[in-house]
N, C-alpha and C. Protein backbone atom coordinates (compact mmCIF):
# COMPACT_ATOMS: atom_id res chain seq x y z
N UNK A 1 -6.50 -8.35 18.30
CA UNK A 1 -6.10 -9.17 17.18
C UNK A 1 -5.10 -10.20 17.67
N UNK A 2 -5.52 -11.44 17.06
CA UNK A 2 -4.66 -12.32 17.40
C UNK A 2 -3.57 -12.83 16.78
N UNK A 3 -2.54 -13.76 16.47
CA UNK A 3 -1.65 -14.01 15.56
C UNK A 3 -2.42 -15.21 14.42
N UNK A 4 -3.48 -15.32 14.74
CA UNK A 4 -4.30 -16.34 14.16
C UNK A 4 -4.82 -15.37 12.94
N UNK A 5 -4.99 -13.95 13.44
CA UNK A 5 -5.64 -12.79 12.32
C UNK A 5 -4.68 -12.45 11.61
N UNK A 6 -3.61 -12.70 11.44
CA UNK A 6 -2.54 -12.22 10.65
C UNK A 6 -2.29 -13.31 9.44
N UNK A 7 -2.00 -12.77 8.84
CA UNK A 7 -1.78 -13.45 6.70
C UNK A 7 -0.48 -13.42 6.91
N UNK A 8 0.35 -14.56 6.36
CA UNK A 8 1.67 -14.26 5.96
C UNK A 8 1.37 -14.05 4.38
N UNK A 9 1.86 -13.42 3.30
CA UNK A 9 1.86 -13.60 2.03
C UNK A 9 3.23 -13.86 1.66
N UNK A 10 3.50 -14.68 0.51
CA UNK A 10 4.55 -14.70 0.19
C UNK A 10 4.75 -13.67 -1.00
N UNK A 11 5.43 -12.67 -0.92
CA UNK A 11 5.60 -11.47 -1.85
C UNK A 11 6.97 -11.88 -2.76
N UNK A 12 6.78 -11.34 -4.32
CA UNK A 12 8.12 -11.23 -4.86
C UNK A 12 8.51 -10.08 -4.32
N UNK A 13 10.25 -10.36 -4.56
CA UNK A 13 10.62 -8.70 -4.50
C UNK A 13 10.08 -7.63 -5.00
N UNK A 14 9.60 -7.85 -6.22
CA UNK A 14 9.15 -6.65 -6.67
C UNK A 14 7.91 -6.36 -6.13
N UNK A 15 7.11 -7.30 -6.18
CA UNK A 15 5.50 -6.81 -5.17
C UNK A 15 6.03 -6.31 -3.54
N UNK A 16 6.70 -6.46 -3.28
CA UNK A 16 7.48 -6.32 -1.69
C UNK A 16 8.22 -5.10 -2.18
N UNK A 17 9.08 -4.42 -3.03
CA UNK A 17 8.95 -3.18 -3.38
C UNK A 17 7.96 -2.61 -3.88
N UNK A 18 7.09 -2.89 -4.56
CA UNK A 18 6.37 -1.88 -5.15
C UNK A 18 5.89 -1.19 -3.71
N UNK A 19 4.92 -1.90 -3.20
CA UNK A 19 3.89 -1.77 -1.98
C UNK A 19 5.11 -0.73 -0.57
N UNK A 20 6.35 -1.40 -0.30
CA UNK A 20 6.88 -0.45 0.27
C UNK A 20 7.24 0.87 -0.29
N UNK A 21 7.83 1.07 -1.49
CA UNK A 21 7.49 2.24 -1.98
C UNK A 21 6.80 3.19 -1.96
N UNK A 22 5.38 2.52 -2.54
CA UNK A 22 4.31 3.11 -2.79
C UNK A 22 4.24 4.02 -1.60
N UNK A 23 4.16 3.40 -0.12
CA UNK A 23 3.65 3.77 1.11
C UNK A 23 4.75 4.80 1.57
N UNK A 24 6.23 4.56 1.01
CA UNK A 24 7.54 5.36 1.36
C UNK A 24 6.66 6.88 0.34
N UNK A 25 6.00 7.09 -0.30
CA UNK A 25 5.34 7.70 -1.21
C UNK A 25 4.76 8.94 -0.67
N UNK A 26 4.29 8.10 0.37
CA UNK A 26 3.59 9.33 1.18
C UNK A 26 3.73 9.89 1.82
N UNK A 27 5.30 9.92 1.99
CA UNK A 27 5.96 11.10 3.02
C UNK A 27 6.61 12.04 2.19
N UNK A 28 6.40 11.53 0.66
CA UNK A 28 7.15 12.74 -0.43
C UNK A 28 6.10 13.68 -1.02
N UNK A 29 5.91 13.37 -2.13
CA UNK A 29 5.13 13.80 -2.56
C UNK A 29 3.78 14.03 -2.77
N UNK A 30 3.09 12.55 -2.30
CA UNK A 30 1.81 12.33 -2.24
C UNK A 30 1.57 13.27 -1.13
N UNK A 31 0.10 13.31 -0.91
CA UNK A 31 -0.54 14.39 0.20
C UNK A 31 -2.20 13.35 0.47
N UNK A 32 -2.51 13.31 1.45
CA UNK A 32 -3.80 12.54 1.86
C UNK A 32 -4.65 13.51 3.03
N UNK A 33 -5.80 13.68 1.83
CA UNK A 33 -6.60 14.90 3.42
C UNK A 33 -7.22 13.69 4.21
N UNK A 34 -7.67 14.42 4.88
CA UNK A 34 -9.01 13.84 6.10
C UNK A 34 -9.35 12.91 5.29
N UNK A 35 -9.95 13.58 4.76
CA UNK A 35 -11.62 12.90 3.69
C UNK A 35 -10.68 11.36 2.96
N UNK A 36 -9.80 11.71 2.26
CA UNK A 36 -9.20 10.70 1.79
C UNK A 36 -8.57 9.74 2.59
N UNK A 37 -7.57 10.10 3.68
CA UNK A 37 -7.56 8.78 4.76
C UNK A 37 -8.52 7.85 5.37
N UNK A 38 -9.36 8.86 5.53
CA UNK A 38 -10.80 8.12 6.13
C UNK A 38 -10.87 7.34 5.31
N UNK A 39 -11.45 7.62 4.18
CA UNK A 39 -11.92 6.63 2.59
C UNK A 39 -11.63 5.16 2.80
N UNK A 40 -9.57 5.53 2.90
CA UNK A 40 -8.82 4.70 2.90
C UNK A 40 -8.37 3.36 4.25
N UNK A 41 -9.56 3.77 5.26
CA UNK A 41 -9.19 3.19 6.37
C UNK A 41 -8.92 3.68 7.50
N UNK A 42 -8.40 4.81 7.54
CA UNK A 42 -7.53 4.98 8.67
C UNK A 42 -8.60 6.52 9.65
N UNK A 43 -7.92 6.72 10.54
CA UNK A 43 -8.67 7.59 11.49
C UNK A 43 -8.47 9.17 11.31
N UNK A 44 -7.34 9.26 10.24
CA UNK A 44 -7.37 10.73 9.92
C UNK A 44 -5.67 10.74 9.53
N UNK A 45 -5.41 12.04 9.24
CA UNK A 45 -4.45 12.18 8.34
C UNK A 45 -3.16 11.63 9.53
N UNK A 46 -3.23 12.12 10.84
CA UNK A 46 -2.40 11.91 11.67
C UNK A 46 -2.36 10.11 11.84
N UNK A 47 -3.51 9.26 11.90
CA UNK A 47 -3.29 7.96 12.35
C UNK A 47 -3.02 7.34 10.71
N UNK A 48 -3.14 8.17 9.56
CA UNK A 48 -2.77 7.50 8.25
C UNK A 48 -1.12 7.99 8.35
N UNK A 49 -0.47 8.29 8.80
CA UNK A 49 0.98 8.34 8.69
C UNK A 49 2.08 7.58 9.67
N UNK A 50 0.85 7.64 10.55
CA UNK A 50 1.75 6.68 11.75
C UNK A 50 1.05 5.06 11.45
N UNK A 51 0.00 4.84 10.66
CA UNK A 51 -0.25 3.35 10.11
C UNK A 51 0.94 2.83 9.27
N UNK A 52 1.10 4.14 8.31
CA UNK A 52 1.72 4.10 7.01
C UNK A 52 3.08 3.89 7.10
N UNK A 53 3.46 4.16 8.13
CA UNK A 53 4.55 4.37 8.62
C UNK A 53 5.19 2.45 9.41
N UNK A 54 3.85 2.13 10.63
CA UNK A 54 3.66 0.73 10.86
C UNK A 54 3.96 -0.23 9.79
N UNK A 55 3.19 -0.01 8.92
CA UNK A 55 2.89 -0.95 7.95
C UNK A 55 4.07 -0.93 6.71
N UNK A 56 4.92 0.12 6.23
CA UNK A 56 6.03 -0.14 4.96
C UNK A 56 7.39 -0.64 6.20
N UNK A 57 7.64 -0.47 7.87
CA UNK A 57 8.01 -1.43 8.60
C UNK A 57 7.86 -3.10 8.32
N UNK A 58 6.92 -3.12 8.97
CA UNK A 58 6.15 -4.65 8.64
C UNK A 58 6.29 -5.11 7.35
N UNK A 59 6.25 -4.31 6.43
CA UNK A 59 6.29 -5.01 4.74
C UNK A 59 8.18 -5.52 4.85
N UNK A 60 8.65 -4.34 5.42
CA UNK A 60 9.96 -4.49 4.45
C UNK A 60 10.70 -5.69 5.13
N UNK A 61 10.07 -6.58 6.73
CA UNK A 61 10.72 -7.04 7.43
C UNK A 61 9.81 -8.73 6.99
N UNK A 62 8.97 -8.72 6.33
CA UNK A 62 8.15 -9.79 5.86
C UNK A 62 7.43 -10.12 6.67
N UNK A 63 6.85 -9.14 7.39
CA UNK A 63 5.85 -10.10 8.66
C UNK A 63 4.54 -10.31 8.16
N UNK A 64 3.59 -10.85 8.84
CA UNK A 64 2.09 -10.96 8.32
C UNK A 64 1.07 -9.71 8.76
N UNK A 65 0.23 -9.59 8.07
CA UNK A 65 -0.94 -8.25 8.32
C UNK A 65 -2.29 -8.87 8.50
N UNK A 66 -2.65 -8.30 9.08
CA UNK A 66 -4.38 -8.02 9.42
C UNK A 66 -5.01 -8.08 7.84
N UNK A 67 -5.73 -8.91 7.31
CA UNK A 67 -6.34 -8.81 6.21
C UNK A 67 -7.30 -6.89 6.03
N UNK A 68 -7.45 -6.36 7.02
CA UNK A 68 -7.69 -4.86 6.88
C UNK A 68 -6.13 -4.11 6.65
N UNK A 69 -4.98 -4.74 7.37
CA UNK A 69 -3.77 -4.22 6.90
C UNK A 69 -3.35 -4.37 5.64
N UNK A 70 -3.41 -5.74 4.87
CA UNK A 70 -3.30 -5.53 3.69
C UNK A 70 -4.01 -5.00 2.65
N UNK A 71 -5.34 -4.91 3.22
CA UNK A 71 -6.12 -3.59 2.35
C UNK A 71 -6.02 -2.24 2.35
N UNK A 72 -5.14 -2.02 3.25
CA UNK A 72 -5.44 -0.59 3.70
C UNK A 72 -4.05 0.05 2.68
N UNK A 73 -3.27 -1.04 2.82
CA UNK A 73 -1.54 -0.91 2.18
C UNK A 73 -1.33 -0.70 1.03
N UNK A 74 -2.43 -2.24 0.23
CA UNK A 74 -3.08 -2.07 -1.14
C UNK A 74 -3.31 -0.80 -2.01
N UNK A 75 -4.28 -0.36 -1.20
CA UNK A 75 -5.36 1.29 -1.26
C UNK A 75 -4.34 1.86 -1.28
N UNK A 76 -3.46 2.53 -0.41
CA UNK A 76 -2.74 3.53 -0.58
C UNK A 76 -1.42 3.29 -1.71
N UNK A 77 -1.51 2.23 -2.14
CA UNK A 77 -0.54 2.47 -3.06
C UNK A 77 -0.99 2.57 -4.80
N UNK A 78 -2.38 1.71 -4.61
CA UNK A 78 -2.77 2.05 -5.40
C UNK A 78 -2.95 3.54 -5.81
N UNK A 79 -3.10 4.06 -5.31
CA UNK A 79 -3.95 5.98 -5.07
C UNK A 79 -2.46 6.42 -5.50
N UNK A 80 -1.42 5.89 -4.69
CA UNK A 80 -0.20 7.14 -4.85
C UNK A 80 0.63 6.60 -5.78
N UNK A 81 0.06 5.33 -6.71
CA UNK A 81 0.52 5.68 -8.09
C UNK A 81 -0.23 6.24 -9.13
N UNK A 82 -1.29 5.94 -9.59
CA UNK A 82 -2.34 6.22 -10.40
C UNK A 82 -2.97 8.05 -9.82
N UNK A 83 -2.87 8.47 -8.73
CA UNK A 83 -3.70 9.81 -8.68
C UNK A 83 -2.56 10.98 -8.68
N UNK A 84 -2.65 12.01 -9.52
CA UNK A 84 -2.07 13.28 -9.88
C UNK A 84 -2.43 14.21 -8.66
N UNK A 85 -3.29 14.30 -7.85
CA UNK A 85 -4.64 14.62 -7.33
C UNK A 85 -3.46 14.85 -5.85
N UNK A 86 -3.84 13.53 -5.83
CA UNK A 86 -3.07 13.09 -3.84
C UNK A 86 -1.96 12.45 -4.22
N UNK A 87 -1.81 11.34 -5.18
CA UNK A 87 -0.63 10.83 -5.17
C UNK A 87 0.67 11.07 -6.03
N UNK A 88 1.28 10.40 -6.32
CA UNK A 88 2.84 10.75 -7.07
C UNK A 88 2.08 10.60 -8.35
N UNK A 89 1.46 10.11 -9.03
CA UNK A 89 0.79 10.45 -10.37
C UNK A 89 1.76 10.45 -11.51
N UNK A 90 1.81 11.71 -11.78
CA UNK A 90 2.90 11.59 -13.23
C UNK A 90 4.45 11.31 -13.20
N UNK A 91 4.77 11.81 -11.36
CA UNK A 91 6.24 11.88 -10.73
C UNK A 91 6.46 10.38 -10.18
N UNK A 92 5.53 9.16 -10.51
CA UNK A 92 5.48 8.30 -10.21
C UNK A 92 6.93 7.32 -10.29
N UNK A 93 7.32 7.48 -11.59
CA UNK A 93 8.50 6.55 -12.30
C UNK A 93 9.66 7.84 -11.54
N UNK A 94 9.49 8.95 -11.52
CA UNK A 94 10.91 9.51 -10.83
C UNK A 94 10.92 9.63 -9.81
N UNK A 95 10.07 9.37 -8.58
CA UNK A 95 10.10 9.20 -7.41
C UNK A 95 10.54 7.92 -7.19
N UNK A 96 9.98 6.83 -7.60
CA UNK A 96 10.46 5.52 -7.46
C UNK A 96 10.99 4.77 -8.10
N UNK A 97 11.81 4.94 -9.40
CA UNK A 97 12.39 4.27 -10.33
C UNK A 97 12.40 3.55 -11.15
N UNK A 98 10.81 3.04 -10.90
CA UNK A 98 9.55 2.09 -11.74
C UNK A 98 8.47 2.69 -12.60
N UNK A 99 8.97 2.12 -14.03
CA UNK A 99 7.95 2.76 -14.57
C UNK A 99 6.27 2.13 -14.57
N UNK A 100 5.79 3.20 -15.36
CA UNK A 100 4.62 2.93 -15.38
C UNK A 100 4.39 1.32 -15.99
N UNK A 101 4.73 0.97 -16.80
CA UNK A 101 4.43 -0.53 -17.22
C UNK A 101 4.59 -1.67 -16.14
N UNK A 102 5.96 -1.24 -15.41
CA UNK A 102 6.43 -2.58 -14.59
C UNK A 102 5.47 -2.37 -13.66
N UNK A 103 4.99 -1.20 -13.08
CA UNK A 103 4.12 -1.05 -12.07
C UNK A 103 2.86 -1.76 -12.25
N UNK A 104 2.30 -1.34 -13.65
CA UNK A 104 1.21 -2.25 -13.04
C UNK A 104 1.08 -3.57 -13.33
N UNK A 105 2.28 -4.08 -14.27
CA UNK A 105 2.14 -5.45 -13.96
C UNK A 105 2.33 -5.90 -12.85
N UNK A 106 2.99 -5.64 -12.29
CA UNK A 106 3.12 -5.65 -10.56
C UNK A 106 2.27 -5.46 -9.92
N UNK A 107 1.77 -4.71 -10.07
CA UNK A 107 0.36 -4.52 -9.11
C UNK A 107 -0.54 -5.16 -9.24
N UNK A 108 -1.00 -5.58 -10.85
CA UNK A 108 -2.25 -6.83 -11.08
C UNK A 108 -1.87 -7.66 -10.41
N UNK A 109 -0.69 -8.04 -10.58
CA UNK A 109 -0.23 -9.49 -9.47
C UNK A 109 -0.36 -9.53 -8.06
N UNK A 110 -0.27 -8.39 -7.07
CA UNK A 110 -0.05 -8.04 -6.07
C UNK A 110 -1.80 -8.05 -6.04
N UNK A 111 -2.46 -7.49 -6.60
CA UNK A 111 -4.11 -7.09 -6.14
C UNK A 111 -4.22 -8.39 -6.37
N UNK A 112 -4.36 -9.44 -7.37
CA UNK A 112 -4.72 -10.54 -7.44
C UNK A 112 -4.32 -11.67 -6.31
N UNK A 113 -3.26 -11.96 -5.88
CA UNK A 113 -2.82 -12.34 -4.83
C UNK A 113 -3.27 -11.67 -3.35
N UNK A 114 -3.15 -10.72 -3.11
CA UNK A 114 -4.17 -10.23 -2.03
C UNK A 114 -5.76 -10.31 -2.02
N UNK A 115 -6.47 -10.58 -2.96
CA UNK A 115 -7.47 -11.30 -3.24
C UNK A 115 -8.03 -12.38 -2.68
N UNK A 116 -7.03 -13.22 -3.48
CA UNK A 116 -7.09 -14.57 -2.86
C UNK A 116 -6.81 -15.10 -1.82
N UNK A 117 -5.36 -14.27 -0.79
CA UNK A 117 -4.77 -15.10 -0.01
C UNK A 117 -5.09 -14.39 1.11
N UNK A 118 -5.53 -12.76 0.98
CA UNK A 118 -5.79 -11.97 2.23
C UNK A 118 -7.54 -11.61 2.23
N UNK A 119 -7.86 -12.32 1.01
CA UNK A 119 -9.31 -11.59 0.89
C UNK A 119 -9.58 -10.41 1.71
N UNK A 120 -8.94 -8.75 0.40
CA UNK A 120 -8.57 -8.05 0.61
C UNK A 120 -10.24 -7.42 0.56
N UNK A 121 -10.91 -8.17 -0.43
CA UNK A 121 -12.05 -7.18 -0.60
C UNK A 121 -13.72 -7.31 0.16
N UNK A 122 -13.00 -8.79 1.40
CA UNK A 122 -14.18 -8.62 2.56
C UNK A 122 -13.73 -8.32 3.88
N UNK A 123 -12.47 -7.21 3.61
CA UNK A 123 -11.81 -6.64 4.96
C UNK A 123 -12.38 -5.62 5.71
């Protein structure tokens, strides 16, 4: 990969928290098997924590991602707010301090903008 493959996005704070959060998410409460990392991109539960781990780095310092990085970042935060299952689910707003409303206005904005600027969904 080159620096030519990398997206800068310009994030609000809050889309720049949500997304680090989300991913800070998955060293608490959330849980991701095999089957579900795979899903999500990554090579297994071990290379989804050390991505996950890469990548809420990279978010919190504003650098640019791999249009598969910002999908992959996307995905998992999506999952570890919305799923009871694998993700923070109902413990969502007390794990991270955001409720359910601000979240997903935040997040429509954040998916919509990764859309457009990372074309997240031909990664």
């Amino acid at each position: 990969m080159t620096s030519q493959d990398l997206i800068q996005i310009d994030l609000t704070d809050a889309e720049r928290h949500l997304i680090v959060r989300g991913l800070l998410d998955w060293g608490g409460p959330a849980h991701a098997t095999a089957a579900l990392a795979v899903a999500m991109g990554f090579e297994g539960v071990e290379d989804f924590h050390v991505q996950v781990s890469r990548l809420r780095a990279s978010l919190k310092a504003g650098q640019p991602l791999s249009p598969w990085d910002w999908r992959r970042a996307l995905l998992a935060t999506e999952i570890v707010f919305a799923s009871d299952i694998f993700g923070s689910g109902y413990e969502w707003s007390t794990t991270t301090g955001l409720s359910d409303e601000e979240t997903i206005r935040t997040l429509r904005r954040l998916q919509h903008k990764l859309a457009k600027q990372a074309r997240v969904h031909r990664a």
